[in-house]
N, C-alpha and C. Protein backbone atom coordinates (compact mmCIF):
# COMPACT_ATOMS: atom_id res chain seq x y z
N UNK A 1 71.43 172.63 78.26
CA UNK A 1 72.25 173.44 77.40
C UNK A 1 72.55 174.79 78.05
N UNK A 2 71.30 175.39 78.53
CA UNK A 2 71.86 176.46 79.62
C UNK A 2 72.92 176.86 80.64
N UNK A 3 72.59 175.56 81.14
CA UNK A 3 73.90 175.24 82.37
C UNK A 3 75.28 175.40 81.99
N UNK A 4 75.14 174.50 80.48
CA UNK A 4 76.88 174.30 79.43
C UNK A 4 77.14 175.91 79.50
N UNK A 5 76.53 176.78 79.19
CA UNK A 5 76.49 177.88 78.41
C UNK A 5 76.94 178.68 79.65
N UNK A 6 76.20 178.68 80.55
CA UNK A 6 76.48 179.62 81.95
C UNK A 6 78.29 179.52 82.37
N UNK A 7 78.10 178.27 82.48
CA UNK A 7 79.75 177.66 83.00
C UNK A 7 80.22 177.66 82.20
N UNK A 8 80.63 178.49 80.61
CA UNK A 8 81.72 178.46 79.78
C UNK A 8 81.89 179.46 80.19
N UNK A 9 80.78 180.08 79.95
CA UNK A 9 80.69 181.82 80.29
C UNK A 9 81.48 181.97 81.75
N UNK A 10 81.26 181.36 82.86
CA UNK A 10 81.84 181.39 83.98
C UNK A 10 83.39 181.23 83.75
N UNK A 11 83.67 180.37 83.22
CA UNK A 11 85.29 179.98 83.07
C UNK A 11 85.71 181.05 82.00
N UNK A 12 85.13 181.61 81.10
CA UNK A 12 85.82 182.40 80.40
C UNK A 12 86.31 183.78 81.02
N UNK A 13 85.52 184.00 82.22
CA UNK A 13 85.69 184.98 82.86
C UNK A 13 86.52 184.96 83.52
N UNK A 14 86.94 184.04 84.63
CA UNK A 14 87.84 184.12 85.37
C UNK A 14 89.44 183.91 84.64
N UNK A 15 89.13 182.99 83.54
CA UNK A 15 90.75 182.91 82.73
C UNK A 15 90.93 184.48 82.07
N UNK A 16 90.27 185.70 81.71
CA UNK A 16 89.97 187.18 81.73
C UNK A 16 90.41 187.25 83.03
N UNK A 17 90.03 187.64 84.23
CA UNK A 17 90.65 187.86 84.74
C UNK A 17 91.75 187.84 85.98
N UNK A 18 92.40 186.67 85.77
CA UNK A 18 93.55 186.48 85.75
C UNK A 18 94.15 186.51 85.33
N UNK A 19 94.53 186.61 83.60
CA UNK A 19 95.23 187.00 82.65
C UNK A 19 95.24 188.93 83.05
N UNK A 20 94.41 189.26 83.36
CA UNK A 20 94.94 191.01 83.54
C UNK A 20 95.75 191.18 85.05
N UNK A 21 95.42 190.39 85.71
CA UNK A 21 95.97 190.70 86.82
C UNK A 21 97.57 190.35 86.89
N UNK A 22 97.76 189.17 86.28
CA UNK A 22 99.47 189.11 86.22
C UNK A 22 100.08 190.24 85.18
N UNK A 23 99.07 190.65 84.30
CA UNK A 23 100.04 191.67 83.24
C UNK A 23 100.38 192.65 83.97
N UNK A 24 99.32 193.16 85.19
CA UNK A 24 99.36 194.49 86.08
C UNK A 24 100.79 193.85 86.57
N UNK A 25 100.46 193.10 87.21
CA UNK A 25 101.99 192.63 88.56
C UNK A 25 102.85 192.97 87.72
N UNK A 26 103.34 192.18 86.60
CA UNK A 26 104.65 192.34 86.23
C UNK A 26 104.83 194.08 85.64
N UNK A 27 104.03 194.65 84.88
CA UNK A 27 104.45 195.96 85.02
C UNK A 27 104.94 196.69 86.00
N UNK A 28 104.08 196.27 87.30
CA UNK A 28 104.53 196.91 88.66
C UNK A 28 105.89 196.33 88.47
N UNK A 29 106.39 195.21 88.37
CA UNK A 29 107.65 194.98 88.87
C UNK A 29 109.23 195.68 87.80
N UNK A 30 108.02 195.46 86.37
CA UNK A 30 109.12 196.53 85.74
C UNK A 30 109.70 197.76 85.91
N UNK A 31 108.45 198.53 86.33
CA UNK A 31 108.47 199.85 87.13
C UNK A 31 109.47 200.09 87.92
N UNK A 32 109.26 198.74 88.80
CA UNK A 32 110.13 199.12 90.33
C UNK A 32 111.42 198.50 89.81
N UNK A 33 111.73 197.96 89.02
CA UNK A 33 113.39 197.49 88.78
C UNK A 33 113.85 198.65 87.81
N UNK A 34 113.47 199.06 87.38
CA UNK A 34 113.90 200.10 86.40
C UNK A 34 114.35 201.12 87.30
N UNK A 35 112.91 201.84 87.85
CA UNK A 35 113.31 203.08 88.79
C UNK A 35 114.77 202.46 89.95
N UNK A 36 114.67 201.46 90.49
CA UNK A 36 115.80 200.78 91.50
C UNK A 36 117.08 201.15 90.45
N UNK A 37 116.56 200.28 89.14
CA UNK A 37 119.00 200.89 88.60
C UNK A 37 118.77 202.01 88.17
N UNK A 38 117.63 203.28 87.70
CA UNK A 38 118.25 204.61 87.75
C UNK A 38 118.30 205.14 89.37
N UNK A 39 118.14 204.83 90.81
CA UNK A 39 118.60 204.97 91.87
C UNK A 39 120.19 204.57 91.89
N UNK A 40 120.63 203.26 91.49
CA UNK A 40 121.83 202.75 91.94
C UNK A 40 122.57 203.27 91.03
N UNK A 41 122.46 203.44 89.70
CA UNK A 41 123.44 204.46 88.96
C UNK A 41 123.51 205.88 89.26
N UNK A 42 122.48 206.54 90.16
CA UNK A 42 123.00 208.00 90.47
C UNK A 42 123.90 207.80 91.52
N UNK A 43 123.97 206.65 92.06
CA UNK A 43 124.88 206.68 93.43
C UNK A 43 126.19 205.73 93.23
N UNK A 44 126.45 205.80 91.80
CA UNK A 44 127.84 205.10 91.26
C UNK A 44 128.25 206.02 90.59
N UNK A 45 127.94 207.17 90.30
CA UNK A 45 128.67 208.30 89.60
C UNK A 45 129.71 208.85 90.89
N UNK A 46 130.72 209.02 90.27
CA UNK A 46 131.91 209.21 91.25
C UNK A 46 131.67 210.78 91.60
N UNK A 47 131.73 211.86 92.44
CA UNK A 47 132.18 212.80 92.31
C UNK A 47 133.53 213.61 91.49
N UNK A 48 133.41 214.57 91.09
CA UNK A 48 134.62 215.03 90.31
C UNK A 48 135.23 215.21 91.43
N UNK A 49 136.89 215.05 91.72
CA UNK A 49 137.99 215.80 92.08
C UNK A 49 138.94 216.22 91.70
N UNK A 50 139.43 217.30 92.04
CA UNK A 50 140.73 217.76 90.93
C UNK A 50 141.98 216.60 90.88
N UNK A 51 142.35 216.75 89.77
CA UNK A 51 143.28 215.64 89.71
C UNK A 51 144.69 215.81 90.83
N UNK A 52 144.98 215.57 91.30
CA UNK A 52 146.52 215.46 91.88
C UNK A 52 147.83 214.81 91.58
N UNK A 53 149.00 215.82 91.38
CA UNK A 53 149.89 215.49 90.70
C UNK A 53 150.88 214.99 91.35
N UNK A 54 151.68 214.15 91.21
CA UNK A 54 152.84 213.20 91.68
C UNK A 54 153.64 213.25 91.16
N UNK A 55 154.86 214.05 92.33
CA UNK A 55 156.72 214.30 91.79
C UNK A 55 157.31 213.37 92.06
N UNK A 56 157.56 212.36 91.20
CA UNK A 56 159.12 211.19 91.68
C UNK A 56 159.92 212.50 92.60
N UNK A 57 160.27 211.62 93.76
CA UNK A 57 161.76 212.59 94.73
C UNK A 57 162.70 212.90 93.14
N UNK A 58 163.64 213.49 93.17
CA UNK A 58 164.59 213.32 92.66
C UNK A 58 166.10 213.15 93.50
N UNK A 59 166.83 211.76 93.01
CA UNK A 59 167.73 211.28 93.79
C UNK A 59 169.15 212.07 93.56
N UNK A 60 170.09 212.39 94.27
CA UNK A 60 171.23 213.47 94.16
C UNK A 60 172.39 212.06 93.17
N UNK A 61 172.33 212.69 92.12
CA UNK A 61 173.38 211.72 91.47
C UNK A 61 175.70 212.75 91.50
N UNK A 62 176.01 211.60 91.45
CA UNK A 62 177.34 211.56 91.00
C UNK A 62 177.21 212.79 89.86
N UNK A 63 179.23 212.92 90.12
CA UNK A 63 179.11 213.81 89.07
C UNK A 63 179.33 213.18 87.60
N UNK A 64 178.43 214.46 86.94
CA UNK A 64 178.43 213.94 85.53
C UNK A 64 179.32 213.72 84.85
N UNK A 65 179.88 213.23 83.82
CA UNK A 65 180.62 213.30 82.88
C UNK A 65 179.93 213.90 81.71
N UNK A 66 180.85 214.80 80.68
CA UNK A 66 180.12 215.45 79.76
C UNK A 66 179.06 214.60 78.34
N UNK A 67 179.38 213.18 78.52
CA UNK A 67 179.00 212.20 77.67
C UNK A 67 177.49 211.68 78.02
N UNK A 68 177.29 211.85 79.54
CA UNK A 68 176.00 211.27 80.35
C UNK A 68 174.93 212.61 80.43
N UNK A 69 173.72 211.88 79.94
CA UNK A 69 172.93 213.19 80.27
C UNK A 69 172.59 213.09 81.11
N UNK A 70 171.43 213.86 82.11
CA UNK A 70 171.02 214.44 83.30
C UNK A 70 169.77 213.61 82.96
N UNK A 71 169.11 212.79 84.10
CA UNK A 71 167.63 212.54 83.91
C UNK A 71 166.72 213.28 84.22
N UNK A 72 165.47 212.97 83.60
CA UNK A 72 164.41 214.40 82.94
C UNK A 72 163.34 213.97 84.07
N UNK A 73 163.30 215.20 85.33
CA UNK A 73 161.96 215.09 86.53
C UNK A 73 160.97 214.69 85.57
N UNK A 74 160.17 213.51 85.57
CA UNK A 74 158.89 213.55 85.36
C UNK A 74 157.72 213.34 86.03
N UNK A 75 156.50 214.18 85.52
CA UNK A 75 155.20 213.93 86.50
C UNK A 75 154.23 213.51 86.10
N UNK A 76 153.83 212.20 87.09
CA UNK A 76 153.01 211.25 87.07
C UNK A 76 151.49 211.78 87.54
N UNK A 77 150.12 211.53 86.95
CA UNK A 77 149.27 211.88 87.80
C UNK A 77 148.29 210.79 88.11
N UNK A 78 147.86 210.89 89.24
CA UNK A 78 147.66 209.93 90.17
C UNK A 78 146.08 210.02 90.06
N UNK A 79 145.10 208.94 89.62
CA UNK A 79 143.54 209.35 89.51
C UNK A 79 143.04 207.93 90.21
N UNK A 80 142.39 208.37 91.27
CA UNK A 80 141.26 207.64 92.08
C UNK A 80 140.21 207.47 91.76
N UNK A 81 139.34 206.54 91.51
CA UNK A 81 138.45 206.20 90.78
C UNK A 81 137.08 205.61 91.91
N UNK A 82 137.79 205.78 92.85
CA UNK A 82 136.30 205.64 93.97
C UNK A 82 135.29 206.59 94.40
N UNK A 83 133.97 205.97 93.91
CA UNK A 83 133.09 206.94 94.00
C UNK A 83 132.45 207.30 95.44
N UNK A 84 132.11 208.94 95.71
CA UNK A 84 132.13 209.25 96.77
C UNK A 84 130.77 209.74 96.66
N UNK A 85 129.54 209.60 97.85
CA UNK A 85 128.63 210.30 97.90
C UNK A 85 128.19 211.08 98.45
N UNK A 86 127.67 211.95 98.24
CA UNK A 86 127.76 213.13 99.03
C UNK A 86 126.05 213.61 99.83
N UNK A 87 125.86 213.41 100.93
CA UNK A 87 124.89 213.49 101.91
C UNK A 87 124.89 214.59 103.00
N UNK A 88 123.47 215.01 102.88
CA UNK A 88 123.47 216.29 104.32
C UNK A 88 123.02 215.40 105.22
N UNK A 89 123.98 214.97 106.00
CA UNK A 89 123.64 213.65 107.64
C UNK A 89 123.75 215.05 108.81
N UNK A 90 123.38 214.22 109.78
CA UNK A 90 123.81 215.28 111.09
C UNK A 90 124.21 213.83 112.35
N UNK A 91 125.19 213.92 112.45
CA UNK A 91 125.58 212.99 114.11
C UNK A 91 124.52 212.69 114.96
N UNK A 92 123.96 211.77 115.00
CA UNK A 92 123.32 211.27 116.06
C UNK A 92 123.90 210.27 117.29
N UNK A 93 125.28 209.68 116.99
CA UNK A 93 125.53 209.44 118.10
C UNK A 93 127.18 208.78 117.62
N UNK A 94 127.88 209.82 118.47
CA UNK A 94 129.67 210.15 118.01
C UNK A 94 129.68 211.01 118.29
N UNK A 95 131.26 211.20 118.20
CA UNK A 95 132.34 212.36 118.43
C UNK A 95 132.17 213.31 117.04
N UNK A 96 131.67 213.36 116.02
CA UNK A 96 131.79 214.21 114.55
C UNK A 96 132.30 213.57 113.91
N UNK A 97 131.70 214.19 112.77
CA UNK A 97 132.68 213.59 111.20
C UNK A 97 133.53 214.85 110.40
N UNK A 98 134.50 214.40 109.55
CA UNK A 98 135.16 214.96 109.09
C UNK A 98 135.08 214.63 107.58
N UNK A 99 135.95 214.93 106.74
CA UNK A 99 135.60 215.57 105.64
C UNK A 99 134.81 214.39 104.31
N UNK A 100 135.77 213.11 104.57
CA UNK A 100 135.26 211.57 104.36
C UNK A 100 135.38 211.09 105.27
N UNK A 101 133.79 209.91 105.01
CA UNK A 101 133.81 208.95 106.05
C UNK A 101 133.82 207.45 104.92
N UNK A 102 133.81 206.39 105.89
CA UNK A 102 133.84 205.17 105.67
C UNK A 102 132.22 204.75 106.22
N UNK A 103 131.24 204.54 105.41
CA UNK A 103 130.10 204.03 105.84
C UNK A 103 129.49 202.58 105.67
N UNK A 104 129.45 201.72 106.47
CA UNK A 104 129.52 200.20 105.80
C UNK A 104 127.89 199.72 106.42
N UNK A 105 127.32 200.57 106.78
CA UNK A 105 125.95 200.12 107.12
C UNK A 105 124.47 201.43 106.79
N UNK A 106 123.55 200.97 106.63
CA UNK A 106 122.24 202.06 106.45
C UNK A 106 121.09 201.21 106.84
N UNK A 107 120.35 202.24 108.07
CA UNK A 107 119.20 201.11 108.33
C UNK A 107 117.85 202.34 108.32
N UNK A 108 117.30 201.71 108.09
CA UNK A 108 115.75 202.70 108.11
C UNK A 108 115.54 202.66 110.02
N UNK A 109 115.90 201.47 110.63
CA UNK A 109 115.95 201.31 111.91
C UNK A 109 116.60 201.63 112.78
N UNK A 110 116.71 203.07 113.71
CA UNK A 110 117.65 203.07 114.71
C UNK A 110 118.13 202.04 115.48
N UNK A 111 117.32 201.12 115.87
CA UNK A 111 118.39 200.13 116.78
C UNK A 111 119.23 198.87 116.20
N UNK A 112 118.82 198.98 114.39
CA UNK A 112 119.22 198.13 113.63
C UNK A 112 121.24 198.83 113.98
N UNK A 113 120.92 200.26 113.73
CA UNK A 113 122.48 201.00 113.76
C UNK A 113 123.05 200.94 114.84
N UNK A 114 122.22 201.24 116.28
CA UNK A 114 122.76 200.82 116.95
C UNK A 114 123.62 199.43 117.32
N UNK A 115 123.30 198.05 116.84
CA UNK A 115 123.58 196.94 116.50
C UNK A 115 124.95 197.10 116.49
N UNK A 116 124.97 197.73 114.93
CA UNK A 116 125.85 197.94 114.24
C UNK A 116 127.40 198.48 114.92
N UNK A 117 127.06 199.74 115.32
CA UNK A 117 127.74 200.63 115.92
C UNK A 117 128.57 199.61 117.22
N UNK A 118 127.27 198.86 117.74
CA UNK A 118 128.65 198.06 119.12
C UNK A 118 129.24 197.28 118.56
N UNK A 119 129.02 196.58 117.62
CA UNK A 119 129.97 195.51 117.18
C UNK A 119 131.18 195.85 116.57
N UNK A 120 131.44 197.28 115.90
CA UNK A 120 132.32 197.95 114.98
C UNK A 120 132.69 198.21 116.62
N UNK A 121 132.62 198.82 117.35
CA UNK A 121 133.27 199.43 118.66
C UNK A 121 133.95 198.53 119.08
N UNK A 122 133.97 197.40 119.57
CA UNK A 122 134.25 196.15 120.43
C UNK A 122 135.17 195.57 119.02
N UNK A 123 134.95 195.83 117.64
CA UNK A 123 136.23 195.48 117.01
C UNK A 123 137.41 196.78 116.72
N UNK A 124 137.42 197.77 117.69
CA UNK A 124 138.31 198.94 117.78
C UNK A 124 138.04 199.91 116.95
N UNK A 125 137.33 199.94 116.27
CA UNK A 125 136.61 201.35 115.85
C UNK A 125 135.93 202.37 116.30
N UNK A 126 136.16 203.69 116.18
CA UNK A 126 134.95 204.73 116.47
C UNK A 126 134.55 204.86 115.34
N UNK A 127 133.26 203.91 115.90
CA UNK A 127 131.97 204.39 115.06
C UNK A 127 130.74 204.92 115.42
N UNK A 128 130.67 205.74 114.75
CA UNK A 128 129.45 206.71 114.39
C UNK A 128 128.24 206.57 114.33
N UNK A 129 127.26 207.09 114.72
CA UNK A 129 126.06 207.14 113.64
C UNK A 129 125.72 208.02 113.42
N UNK A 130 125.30 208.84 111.57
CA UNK A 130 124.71 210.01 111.53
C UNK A 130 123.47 209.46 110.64
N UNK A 131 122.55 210.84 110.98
CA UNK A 131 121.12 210.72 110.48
C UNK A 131 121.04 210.96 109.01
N UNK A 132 120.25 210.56 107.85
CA UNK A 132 119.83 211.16 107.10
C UNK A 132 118.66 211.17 106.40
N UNK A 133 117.90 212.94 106.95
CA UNK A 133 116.66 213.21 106.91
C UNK A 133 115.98 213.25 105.24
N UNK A 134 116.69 213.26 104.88
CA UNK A 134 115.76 213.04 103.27
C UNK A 134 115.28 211.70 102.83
N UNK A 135 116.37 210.73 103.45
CA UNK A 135 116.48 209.45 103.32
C UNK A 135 115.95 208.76 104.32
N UNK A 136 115.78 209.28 105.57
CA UNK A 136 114.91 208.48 106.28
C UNK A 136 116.24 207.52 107.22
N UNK A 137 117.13 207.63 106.60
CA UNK A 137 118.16 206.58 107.02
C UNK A 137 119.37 206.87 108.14
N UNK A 138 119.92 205.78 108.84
CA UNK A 138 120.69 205.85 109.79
C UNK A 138 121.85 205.66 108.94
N UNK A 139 123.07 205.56 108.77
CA UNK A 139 123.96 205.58 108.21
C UNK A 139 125.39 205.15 109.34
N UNK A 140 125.67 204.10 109.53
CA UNK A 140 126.78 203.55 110.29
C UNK A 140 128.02 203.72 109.95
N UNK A 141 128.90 204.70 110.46
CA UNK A 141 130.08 205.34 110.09
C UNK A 141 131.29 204.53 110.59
N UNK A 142 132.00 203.85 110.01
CA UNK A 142 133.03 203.24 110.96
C UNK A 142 134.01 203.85 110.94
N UNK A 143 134.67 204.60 110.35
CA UNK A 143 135.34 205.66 110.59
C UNK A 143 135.62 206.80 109.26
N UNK A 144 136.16 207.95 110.13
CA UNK A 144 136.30 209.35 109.44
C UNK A 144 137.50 209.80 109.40
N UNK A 145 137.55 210.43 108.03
CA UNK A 145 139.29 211.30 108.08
C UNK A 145 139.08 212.61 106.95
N UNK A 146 140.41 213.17 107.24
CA UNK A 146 140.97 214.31 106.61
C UNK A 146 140.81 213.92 105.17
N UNK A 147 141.69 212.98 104.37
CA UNK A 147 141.87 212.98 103.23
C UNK A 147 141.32 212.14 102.78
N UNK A 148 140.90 212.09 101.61
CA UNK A 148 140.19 210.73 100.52
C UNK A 148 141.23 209.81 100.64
N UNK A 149 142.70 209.77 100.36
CA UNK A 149 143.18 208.26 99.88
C UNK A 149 143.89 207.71 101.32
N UNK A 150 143.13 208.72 102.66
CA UNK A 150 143.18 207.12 103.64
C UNK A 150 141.97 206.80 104.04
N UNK A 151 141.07 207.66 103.38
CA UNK A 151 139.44 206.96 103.50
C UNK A 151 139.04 205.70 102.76
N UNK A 152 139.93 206.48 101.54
CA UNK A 152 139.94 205.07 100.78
C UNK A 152 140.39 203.91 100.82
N UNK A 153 141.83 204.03 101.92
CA UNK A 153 142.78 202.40 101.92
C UNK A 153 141.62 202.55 103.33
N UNK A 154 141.32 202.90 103.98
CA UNK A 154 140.33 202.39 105.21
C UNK A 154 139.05 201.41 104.51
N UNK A 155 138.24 201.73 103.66
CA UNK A 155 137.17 201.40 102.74
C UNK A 155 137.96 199.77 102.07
N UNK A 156 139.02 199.84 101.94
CA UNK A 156 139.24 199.22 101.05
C UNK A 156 139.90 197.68 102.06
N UNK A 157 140.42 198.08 103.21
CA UNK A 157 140.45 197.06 104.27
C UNK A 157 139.24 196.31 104.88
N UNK A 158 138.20 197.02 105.05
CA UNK A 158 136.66 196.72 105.40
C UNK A 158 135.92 196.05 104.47
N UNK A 159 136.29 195.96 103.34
CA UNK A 159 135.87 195.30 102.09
C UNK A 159 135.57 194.01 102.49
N UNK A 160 136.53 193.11 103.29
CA UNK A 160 136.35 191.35 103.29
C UNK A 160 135.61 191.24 104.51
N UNK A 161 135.20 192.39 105.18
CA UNK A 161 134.17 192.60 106.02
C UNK A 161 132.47 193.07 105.62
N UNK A 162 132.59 193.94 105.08
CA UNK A 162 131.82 194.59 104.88
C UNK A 162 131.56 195.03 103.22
N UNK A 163 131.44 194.33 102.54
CA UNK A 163 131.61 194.12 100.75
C UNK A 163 130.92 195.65 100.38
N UNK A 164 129.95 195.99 101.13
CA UNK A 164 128.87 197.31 100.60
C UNK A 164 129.61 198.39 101.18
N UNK A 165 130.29 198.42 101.76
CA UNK A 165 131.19 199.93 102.16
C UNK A 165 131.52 201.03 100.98
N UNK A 166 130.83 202.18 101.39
CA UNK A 166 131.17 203.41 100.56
C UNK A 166 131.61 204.20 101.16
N UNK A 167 132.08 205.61 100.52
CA UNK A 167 132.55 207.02 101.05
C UNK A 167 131.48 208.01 101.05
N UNK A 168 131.37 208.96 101.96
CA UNK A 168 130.43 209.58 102.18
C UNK A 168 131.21 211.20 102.24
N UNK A 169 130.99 211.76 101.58
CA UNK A 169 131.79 213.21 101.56
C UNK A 169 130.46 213.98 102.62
N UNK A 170 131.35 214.58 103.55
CA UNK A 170 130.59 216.03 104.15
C UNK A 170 130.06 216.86 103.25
């Protein structure tokens, strides 16, 4: 009867604890998926930019007759909705960046970027790599410009390449 008694006692223990140990895991994993989408939603908030306004040309018409009215200039405004993130990088290996870039790669690994960087080269790009020290991360630039909406039709060609491509504001 002892023996019965020892080995219930034995099995009751171990079904204890293994029952605590998966409750731990999955908390850990709640933890870490939670904290992961408040990461990926701070980095889907778009930056504000001022809006920019758009004049139809106006075309030189015929002369009027006093019966025809004059058509009325109207202005259209034009809102971009791609979100841009904004990072203190420094060039580690390129010519500089400018005001947006096109970034379609991030590696914790320098030679992962390097990778990166020849294959974007050899398909006619200057690309970049800049550092970023908070992040730990390499950041693969395939290319840089003056204005947002040819960063954006650039971003937006690289897409059936590169699906994860974002903008990176200076």
């Amino acid at each position: 009867m002892k023996k019965f008694f020892y080995f219930s006692a034995l099995v009751c223990t171990a079904i204890a604890f293994t029952a605590c140990s998966s409750s731990k895991e999955s908390a850990y994993r709640k933890a870490y998926e939670k904290a992961k989408a408040q990461e990926q939603q701070q980095y889907a908030q778009p930056v504000q930019q001022p809006q920019q306004e758009y004049q139809a040309p106006v075309q030189p018409q015929a002369p009027v007759t006093p019966m025809v009215q004059q058509p009325v200039q109207q202005t259209t405004t034009v809102m971009d909705n791609t979100p841009v993130r904004r990072e203190n990088v420094n060039v580690v290996s390129g010519s500089g960046l400018k005001a947006y870039s096109v970034v379609v790669g991030s590696f914790g690994v320098r030679a992962n970027a390097d990778g990166l960087q020849n294959t974007l080269r050899n398909a006619g790009y200057d690309a970049q790599i800049a550092y970023n020290s908070d992040r730990n991360m390499y950041r693969v630039i395939a290319t840089t410009h003056d204005d947002r909406s040819s960063a954006v039709s650039t971003k937006e060609s690289l897409k059936a390449t590169y699906p994860d491509a974002w903008l990176l504001m200076k």
